[in-house]
Protein backbone atom coordinates (compact mmCIF):
# COMPACT_ATOMS: atom_id res chain seq x y z
CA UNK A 1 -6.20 -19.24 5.05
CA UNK A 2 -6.87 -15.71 4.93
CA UNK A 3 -10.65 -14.71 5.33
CA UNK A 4 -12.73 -12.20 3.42
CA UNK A 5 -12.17 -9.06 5.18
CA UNK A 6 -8.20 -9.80 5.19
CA UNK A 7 -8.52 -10.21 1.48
CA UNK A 8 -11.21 -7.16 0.71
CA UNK A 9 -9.58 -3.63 1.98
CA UNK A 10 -11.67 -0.37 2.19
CA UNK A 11 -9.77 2.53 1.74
CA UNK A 12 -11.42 5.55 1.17
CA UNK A 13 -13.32 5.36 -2.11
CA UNK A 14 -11.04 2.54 -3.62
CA UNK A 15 -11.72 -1.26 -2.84
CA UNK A 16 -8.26 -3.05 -2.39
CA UNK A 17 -8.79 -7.14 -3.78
CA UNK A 18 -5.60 -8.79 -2.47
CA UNK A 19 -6.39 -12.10 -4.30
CA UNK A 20 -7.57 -10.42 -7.35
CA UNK A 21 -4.08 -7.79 -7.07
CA UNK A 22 -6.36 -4.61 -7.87
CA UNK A 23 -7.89 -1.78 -6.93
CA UNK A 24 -11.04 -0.69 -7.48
CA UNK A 25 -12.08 3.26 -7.66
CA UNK A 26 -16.04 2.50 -6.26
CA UNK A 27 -16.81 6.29 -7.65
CA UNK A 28 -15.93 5.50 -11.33
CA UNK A 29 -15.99 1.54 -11.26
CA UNK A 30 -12.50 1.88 -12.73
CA UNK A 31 -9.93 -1.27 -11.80
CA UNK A 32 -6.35 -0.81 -11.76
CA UNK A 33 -4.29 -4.29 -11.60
CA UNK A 34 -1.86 -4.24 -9.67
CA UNK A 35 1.75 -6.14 -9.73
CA UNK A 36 2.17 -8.50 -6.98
CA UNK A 37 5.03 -5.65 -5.09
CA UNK A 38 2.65 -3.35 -5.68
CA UNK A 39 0.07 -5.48 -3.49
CA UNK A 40 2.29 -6.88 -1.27
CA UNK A 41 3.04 -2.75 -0.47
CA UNK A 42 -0.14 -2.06 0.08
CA UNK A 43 -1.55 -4.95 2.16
CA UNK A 44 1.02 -4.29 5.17
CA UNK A 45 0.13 -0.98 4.44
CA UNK A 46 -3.31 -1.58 4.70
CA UNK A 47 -2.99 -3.92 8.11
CA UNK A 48 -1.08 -1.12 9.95
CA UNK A 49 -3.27 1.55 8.34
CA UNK A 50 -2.87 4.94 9.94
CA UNK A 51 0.36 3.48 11.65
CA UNK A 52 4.00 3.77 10.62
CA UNK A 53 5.77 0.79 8.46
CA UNK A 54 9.53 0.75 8.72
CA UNK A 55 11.59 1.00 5.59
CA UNK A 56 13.76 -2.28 6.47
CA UNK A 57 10.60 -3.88 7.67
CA UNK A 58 8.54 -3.22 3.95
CA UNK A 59 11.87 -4.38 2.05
CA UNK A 60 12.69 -6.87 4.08
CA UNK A 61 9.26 -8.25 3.58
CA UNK A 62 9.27 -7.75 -0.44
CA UNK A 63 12.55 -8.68 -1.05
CA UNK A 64 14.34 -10.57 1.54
CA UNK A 65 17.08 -9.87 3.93
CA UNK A 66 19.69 -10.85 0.45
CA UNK A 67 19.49 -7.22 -1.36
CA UNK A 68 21.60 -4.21 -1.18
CA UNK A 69 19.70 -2.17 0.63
CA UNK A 70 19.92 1.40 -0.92
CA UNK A 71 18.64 -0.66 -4.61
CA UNK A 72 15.68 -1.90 -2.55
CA UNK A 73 14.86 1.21 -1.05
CA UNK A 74 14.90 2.98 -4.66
CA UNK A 75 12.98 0.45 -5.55
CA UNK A 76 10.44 0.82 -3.14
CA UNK A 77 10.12 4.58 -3.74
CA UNK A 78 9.32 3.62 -7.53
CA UNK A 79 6.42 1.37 -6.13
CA UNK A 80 4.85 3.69 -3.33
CA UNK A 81 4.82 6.62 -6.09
CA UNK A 82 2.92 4.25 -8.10
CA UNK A 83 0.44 3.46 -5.48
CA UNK A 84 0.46 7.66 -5.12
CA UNK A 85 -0.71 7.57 -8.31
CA UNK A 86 -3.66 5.25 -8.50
CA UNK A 87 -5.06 6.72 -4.91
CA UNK A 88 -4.56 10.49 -5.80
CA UNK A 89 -8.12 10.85 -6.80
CA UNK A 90 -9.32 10.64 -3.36
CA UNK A 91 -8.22 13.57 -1.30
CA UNK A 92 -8.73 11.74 1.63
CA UNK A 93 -6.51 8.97 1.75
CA UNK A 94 -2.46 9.16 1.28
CA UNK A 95 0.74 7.37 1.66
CA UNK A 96 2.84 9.52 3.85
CA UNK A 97 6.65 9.09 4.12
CA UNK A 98 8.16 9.67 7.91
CA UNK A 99 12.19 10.52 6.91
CA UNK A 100 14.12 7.98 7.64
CA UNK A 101 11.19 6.01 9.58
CA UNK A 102 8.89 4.39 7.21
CA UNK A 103 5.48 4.74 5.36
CA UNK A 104 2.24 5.62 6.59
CA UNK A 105 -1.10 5.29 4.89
CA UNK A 106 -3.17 7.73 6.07
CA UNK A 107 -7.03 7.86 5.45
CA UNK A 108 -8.66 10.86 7.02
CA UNK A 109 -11.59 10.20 8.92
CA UNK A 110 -10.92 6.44 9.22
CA UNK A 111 -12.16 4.31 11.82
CA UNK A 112 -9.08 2.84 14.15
């Protein structure tokens, strides 16, 4: 059973509900629901935060090890530019893409 704090993610001025699949801008009160990819994204995004995610390992996680991998990957671009999207407010936190590596979230001025 996941606790609280795995559940409840602070990320810059947003408050990520894993259970609830939203996100929460804390500046405008504003909730955007999320789809459960889109959450599933950003929690291992979240528990490696400031650390690199591997491609395979995200679509491998989301999707299986039964896809063709360049669909998936497409697919997973569609989803982290969503994510872009509903974090762009807050200059200080961003999904960063590492070439052929993987996905970081970056949140300036984050405790490690």
């Amino acid at each position: 059973m996941a606790t609280d704090k795995e559940q409840l993610h602070q990320l810059g001025r947003f408050t990520f509900n894993v259970r609830q699949y939203t996100l929460r801008d804390n500046h405008t009160g504003s909730v955007q629901p999320l789809t459960s990819i889109t959450t599933r994204i950003l929690r291992t995004l979240c528990t490696h935060k400031n650390g690199v995610v591997r491609r395979d390992v995200l679509i491998h996680q989301i999707w299986g090890g039964k896809v063709d991998r360049d669909s998936a990957s497409r697919r997973l671009d569609v989803f982290v530019h969503k994510l872009r999207g509903y974090i762009q407010s807050d200059p200080s936190l961003r999904i960063q893409t590492l070439r052929g590596i993987g996905l970081k979230l970056v949140e300036e001025n984050a405790e490690k």
